[in-house]
C-alpha atoms as a PDB file:
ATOM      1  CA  UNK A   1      25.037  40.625 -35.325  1.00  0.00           C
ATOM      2  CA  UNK A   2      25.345  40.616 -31.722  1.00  0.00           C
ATOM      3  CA  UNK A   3      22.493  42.637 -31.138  1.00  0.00           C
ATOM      4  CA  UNK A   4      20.060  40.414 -33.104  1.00  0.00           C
ATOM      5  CA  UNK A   5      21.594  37.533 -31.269  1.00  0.00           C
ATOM      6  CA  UNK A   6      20.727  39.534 -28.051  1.00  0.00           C
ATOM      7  CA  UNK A   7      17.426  40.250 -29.152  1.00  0.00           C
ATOM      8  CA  UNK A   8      16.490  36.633 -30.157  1.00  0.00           C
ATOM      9  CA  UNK A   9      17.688  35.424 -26.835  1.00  0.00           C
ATOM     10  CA  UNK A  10      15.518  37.985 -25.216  1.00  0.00           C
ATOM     11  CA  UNK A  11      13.038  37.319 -26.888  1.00  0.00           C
ATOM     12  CA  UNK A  12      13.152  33.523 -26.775  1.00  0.00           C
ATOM     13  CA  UNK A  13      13.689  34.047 -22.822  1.00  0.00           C
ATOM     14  CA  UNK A  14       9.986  35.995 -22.859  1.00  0.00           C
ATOM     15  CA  UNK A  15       7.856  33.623 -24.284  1.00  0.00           C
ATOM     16  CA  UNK A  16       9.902  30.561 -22.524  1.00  0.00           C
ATOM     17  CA  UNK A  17       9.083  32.604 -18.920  1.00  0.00           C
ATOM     18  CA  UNK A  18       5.027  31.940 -19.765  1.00  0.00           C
ATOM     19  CA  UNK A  19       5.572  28.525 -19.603  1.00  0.00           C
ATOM     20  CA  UNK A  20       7.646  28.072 -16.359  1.00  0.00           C
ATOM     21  CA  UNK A  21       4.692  30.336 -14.871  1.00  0.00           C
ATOM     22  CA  UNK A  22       2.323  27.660 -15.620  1.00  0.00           C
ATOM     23  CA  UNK A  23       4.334  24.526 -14.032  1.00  0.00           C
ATOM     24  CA  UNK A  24       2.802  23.270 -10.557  1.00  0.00           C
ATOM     25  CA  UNK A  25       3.534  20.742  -8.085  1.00  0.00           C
ATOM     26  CA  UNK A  26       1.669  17.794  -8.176  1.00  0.00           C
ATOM     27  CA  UNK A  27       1.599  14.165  -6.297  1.00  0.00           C
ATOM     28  CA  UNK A  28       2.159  11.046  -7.587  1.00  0.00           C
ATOM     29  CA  UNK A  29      -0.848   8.419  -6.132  1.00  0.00           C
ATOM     30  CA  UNK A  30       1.345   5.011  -7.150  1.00  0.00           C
ATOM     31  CA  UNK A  31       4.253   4.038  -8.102  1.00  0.00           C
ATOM     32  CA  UNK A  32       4.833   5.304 -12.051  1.00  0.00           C
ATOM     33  CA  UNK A  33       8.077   5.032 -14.631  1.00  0.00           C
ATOM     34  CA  UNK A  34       9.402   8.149 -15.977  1.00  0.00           C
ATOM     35  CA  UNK A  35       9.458   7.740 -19.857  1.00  0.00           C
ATOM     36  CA  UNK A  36      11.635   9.618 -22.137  1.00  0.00           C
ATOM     37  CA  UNK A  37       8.754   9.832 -24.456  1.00  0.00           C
ATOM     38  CA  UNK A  38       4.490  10.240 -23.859  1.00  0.00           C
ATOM     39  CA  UNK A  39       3.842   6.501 -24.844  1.00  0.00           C
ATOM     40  CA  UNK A  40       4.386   3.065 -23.083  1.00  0.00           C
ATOM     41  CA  UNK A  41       6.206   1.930 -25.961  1.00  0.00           C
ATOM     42  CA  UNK A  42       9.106   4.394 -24.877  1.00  0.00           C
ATOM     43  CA  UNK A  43      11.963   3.476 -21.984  1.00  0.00           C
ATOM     44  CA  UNK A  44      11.822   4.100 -18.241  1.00  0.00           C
ATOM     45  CA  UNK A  45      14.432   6.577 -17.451  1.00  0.00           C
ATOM     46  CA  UNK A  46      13.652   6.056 -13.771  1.00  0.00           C
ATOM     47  CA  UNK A  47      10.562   5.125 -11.303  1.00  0.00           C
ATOM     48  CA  UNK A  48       8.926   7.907  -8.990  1.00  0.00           C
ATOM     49  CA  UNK A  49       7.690   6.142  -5.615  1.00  0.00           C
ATOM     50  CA  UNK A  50       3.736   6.611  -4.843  1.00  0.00           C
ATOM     51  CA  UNK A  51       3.785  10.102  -2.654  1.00  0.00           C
ATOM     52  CA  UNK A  52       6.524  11.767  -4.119  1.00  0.00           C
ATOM     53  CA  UNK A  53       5.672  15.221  -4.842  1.00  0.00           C
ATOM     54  CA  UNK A  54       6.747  16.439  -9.129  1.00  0.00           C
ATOM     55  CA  UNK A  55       7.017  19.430 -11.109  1.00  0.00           C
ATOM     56  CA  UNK A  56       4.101  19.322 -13.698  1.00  0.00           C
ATOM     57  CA  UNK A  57       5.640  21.700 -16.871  1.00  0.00           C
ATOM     58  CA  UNK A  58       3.265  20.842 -19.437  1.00  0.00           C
ATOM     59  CA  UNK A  59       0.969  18.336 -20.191  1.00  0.00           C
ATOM     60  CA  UNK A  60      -0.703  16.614 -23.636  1.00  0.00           C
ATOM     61  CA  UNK A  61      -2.435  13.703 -24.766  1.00  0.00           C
ATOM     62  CA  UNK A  62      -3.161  12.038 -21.197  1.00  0.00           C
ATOM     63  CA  UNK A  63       0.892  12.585 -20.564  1.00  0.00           C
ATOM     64  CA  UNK A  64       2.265  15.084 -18.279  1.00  0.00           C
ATOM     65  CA  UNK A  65       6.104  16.500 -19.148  1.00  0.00           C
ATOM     66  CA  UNK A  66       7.649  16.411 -15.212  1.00  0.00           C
ATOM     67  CA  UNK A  67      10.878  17.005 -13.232  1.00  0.00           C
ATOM     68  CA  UNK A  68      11.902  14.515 -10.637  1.00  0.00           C
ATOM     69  CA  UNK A  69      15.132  14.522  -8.840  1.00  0.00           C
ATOM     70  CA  UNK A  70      16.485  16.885 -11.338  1.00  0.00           C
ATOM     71  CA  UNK A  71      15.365  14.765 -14.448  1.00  0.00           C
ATOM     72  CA  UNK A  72      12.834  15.128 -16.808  1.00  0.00           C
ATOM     73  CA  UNK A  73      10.471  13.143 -18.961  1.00  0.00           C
ATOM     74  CA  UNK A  74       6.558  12.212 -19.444  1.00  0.00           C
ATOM     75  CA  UNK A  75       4.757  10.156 -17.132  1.00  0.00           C
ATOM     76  CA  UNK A  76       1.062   9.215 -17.444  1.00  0.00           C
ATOM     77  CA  UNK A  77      -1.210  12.030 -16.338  1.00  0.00           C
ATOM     78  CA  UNK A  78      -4.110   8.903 -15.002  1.00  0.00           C
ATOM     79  CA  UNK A  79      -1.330   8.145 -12.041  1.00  0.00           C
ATOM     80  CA  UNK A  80      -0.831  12.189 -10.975  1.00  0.00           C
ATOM     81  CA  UNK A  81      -3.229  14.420  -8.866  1.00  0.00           C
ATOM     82  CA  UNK A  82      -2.994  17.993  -7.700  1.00  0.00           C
ATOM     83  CA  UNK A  83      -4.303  17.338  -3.745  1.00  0.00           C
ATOM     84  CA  UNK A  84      -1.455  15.056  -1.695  1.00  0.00           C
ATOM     85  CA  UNK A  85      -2.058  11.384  -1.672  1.00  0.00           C
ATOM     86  CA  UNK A  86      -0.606   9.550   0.979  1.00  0.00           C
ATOM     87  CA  UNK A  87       1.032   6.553  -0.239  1.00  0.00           C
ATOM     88  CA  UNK A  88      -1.071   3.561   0.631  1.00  0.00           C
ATOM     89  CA  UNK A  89       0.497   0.889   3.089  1.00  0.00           C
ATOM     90  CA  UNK A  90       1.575  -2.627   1.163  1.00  0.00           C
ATOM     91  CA  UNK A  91      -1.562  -5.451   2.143  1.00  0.00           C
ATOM     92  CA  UNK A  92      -0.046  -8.203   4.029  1.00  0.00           C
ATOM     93  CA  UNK A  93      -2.269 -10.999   4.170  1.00  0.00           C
ATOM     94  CA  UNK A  94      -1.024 -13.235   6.899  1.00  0.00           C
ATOM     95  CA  UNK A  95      -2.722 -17.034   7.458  1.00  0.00           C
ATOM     96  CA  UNK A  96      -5.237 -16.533  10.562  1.00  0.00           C
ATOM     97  CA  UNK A  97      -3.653 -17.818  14.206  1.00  0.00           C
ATOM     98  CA  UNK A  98      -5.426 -21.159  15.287  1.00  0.00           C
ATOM     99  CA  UNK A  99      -5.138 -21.221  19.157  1.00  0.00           C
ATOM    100  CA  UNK A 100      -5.287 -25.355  20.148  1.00  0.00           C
ATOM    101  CA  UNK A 101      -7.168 -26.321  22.637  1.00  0.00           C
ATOM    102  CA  UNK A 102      -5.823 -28.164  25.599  1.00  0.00           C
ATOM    103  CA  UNK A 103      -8.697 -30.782  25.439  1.00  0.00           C
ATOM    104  CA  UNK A 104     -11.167 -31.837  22.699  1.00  0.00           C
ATOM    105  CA  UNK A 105     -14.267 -29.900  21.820  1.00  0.00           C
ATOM    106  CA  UNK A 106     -16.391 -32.891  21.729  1.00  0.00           C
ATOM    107  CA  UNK A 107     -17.316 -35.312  23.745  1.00  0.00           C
ATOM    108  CA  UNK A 108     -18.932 -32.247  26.366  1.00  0.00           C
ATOM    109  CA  UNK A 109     -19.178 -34.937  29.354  1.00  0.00           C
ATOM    110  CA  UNK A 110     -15.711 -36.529  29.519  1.00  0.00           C
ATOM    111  CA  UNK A 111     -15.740 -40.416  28.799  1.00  0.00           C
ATOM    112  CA  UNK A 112     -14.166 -42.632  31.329  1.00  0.00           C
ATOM    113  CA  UNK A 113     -12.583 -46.305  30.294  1.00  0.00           C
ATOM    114  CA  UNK A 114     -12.972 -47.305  33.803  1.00  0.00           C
ATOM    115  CA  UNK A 115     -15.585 -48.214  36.215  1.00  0.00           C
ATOM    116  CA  UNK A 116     -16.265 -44.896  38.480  1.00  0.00           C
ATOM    117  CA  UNK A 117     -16.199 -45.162  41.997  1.00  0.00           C
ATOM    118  CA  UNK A 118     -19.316 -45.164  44.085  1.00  0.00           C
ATOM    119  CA  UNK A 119     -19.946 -42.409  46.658  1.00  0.00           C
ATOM    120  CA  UNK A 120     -22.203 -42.984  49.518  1.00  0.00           C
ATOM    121  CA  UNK A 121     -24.667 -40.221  50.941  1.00  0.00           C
ATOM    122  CA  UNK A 122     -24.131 -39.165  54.550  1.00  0.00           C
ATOM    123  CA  UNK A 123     -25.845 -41.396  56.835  1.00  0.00           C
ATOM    124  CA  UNK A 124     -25.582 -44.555  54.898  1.00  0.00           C
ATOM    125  CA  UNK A 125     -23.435 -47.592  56.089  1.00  0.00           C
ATOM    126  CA  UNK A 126     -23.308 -51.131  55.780  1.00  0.00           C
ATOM    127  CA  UNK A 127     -24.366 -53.314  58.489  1.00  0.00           C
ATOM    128  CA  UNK A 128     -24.027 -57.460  58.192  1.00  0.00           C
ATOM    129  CA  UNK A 129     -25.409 -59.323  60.969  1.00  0.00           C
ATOM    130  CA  UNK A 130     -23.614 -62.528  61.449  1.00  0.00           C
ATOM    131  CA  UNK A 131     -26.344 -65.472  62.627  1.00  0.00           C
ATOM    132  CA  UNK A 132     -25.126 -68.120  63.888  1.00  0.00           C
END
């Protein structure tokens, strides 16, 4: 009896070394849930960040079966890719900087409210002659 348990766990240990041959590391582009099952309708166990680097063990149906941080489930085969992805910075959209000018655009010639003064040319002058 102990041999034949032996032998089944041998054997069971041969065809389960195949498919630990075949597992490859793989990149996750975004950031994707971890389901316990391959289908949407299934919980999250946990999230993998955009980056991270997974175990693929098997895949089926558009689902790949992974290992992340020592836990395994399915996660959506669309969302993995064999060649690194670097994890895309977050888009900040910020309001544009307005810079005020000191003075108004418009008018381009400034507009005075008072009367300007005169300025004579050189060599002019005033000369009254006083008859009398």
């Amino acid at each position: 009896m102990k041999r034949l348990l032996l032998g089944l766990t041998a054997a069971a240990g041969l065809f389960a070394l195949p498919a630990v041959a075949n597992a490859y590391t793989a990149y996750v582009v975004t950031d994707l849930n971890l389901r316990v099952c391959a289908s949407t309708q299934c919980a999250a166990v946990t999230v993998i960040p955009g980056g991270t680097a997974v175990n693929v063990l098997g895949s089926s149906g558009g689902w790949n079966y992974v290992a992340y941080a020592g836990v395994t489930g399915y996660a959506s085969a669309n969302y993995i890719t064999v060649a690194y992805a670097t994890p895309r910075p977050p888009v900040v959209v910020r309001p544009p900087i307005v810079v005020a000018a000191p003075y108004g655009a418009y008018p381009v010639y400034p507009y005075y409210p008072y009367q300007r003064r005169a300025y004579l040319r050189p060599g002019f002058s005033f000369s009254f002659r006083i008859s009398g």
